[in-house]
C-alpha atoms as a PDB file:
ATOM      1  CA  UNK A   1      72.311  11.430-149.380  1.00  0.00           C
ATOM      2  CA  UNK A   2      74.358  10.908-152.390  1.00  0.00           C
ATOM      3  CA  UNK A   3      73.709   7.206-151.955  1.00  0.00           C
ATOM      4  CA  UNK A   4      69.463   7.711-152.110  1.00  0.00           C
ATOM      5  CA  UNK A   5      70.264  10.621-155.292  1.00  0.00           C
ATOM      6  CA  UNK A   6      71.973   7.104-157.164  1.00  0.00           C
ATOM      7  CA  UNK A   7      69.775   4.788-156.137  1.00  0.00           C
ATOM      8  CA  UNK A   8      66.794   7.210-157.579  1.00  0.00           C
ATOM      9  CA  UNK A   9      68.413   7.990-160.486  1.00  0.00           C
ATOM     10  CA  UNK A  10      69.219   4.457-161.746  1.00  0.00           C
ATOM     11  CA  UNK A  11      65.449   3.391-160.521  1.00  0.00           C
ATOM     12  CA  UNK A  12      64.131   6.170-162.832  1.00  0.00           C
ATOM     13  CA  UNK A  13      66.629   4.743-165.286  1.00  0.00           C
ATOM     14  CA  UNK A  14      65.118   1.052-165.369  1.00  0.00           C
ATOM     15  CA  UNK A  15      61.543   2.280-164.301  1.00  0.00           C
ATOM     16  CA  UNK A  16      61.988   4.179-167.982  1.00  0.00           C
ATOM     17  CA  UNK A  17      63.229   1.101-169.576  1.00  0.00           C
ATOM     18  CA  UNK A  18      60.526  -1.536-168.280  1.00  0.00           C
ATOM     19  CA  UNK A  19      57.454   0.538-168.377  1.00  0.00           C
ATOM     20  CA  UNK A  20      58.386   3.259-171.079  1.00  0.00           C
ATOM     21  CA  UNK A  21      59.087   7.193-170.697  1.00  0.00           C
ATOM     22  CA  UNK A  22      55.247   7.895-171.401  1.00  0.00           C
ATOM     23  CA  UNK A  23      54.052   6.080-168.677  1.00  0.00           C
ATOM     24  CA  UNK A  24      56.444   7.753-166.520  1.00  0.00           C
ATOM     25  CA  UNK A  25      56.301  10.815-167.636  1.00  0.00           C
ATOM     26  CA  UNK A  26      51.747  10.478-167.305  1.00  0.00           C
ATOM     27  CA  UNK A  27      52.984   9.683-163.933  1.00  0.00           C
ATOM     28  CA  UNK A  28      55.606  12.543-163.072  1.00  0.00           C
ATOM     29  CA  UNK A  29      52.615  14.697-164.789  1.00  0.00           C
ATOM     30  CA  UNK A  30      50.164  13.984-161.954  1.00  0.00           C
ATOM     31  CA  UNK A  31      52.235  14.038-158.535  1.00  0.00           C
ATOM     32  CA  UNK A  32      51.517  16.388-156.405  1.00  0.00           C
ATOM     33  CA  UNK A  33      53.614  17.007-153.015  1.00  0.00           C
ATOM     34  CA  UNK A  34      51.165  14.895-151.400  1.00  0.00           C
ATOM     35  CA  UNK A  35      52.175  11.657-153.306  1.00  0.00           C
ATOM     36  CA  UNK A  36      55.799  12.844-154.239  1.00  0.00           C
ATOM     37  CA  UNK A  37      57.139  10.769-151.415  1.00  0.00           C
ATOM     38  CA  UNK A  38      55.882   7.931-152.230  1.00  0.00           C
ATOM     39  CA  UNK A  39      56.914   8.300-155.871  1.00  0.00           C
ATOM     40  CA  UNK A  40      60.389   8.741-154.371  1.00  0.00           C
ATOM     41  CA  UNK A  41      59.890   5.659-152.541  1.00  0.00           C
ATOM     42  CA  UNK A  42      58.978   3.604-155.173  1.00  0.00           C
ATOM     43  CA  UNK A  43      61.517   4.702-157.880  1.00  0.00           C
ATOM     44  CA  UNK A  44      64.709   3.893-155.423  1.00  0.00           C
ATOM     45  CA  UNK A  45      63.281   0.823-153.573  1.00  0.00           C
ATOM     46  CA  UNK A  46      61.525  -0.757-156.434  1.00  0.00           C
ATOM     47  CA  UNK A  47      62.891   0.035-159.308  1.00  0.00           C
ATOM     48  CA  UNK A  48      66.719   1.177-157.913  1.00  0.00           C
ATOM     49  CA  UNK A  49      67.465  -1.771-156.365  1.00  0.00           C
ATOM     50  CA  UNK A  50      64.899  -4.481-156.500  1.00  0.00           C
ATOM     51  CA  UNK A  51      64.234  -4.123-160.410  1.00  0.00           C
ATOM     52  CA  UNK A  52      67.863  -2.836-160.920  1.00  0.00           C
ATOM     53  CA  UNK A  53      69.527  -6.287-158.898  1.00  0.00           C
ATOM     54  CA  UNK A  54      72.378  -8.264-161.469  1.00  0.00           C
ATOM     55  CA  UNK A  55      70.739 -11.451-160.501  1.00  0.00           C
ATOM     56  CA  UNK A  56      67.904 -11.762-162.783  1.00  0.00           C
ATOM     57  CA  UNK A  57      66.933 -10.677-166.434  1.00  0.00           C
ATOM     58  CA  UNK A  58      64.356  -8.033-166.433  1.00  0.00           C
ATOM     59  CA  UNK A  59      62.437 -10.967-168.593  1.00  0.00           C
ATOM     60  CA  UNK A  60      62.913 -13.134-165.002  1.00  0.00           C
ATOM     61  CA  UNK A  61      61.317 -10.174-162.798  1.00  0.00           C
ATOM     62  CA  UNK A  62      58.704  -9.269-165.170  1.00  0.00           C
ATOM     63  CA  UNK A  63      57.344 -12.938-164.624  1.00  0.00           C
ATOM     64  CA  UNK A  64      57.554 -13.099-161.293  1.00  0.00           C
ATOM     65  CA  UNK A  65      56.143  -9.596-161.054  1.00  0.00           C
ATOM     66  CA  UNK A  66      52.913 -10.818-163.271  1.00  0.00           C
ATOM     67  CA  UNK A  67      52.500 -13.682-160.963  1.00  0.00           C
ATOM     68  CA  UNK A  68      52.764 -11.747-158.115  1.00  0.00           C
ATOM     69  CA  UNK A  69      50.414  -9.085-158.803  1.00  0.00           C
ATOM     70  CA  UNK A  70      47.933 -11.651-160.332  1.00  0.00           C
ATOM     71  CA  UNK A  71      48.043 -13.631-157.051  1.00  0.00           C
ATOM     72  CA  UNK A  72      47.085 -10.372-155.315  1.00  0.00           C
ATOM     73  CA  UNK A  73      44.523  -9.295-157.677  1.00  0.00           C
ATOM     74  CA  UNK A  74      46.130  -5.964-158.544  1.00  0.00           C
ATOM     75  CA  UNK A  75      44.648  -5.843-161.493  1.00  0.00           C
ATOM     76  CA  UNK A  76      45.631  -2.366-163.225  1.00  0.00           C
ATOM     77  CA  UNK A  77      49.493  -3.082-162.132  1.00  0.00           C
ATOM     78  CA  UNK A  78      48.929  -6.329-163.712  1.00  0.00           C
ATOM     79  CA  UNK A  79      47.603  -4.432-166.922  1.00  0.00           C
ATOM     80  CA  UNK A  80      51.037  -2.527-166.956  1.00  0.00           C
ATOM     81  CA  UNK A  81      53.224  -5.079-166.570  1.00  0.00           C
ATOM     82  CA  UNK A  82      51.893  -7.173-169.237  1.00  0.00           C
ATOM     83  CA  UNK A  83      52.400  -4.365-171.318  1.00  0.00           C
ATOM     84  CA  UNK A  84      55.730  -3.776-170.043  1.00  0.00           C
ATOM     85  CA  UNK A  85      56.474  -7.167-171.209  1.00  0.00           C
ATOM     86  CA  UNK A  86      57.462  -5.322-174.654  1.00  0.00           C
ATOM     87  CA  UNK A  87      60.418  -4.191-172.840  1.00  0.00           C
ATOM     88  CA  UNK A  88      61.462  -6.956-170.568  1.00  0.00           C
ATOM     89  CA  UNK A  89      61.601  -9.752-173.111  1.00  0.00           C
ATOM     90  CA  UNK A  90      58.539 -11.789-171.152  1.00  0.00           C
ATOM     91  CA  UNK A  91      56.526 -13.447-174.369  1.00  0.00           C
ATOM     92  CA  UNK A  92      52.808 -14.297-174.178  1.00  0.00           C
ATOM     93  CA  UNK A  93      54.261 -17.847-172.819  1.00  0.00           C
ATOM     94  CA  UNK A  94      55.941 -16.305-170.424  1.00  0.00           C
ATOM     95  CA  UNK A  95      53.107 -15.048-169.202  1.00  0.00           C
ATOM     96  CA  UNK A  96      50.646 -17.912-169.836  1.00  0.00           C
ATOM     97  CA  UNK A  97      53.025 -20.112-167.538  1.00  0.00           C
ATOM     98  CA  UNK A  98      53.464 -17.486-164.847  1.00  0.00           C
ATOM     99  CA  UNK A  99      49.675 -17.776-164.881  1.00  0.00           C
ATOM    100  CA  UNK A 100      49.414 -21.487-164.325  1.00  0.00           C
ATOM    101  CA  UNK A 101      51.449 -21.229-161.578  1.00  0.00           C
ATOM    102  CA  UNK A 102      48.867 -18.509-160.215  1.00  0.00           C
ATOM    103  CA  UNK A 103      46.383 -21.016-160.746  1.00  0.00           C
ATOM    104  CA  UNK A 104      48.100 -23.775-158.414  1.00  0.00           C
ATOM    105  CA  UNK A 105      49.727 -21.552-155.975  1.00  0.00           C
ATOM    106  CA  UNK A 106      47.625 -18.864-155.051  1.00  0.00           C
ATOM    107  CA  UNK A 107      44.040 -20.465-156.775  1.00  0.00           C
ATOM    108  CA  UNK A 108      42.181 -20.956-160.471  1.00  0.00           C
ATOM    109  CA  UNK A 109      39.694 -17.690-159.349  1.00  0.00           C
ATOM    110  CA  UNK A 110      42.664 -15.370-159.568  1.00  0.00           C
ATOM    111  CA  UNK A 111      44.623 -17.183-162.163  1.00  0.00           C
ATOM    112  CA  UNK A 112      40.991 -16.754-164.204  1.00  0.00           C
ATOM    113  CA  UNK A 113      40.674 -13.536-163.664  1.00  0.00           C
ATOM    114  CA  UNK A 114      44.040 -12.683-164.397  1.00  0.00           C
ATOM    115  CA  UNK A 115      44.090 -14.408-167.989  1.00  0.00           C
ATOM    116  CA  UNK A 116      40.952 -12.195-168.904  1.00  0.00           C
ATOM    117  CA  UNK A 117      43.279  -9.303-167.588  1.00  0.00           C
ATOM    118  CA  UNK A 118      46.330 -10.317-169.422  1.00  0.00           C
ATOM    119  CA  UNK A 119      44.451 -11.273-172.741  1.00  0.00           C
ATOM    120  CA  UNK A 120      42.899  -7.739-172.731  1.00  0.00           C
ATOM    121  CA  UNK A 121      46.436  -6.068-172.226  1.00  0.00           C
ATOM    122  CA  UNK A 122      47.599  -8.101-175.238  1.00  0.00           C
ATOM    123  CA  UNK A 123      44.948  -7.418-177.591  1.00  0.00           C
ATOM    124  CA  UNK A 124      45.289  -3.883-176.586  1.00  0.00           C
ATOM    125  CA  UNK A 125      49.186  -4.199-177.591  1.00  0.00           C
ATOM    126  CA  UNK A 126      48.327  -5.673-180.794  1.00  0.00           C
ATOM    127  CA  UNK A 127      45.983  -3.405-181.367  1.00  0.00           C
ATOM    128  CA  UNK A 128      48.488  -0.061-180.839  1.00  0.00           C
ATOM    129  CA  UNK A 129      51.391  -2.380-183.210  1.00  0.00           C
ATOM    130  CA  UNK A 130      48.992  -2.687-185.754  1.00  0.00           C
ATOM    131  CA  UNK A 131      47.712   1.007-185.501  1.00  0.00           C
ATOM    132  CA  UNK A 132      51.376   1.898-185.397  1.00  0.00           C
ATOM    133  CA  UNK A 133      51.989   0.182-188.445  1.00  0.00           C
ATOM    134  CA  UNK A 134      49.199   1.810-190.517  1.00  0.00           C
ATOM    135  CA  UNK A 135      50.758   5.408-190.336  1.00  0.00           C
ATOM    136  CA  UNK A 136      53.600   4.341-191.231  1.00  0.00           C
END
């Protein structure tokens, strides 16, 4: 038991570093006992041991999360981890070339569909710097 308490806490740990504490914390906001397990599941299995493994940068799984989820079409998770690239390291070549390899490997519909998704994330980002800058 203490082992699963560890493993949750250092996912929450890394989830908060990749995606950011808002995101988790909209997230922790809206679960309900219903979809608490699954929460639980995901923060130690994803995030406490895949995302939290000493074998590649967070930069490293970011990219091959992007390709990944672009491959599958998860578009919205795709959205949030090209975000999250502000926190991994991942640049907007990063991504582009995690995208070509969507495009040979899993097809040039989904590797299409995926830049549109990824160029809307960025502009977004850009968009939120440059608003951030402005009140300052």
């Amino acid at each position: 038991m203490a082992e699963n308490k560890d493993k949750f806490e250092r996912g929450m740990k890394t989830r908060r570093s990749v995606l950011g504490d808002a995101h988790v914390d909209r997230a922790e906001a809206v679960t309900t006992p219903f979809d608490q397990p699954f929460q639980q599941l995901i923060t130690e299995s994803a995030w406490g041991t895949v995302w939290s493994g000493n074998h590649w940068t967070k930069r490293e799984r970011s990219m091959v999360t992007i390709a990944l989820l672009a491959a599958l079409g998860q578009d919205e998770e795709l959205a949030m981890h090209v975000r999250a690239t502000v926190n991994t390291g991942a640049t907007d070549e990063d991504i582009r070339e995690a995208l070509l390899h969507v495009a040979i490997y899993a097809g040039v519909p989904a590797a299409n569909h995926a830049f549109k998704i990824a160029k809307l994330a960025l502009a977004s980002m850009r968009a939120d710097s440059s608003r951030e800058e402005e009140t300052k």
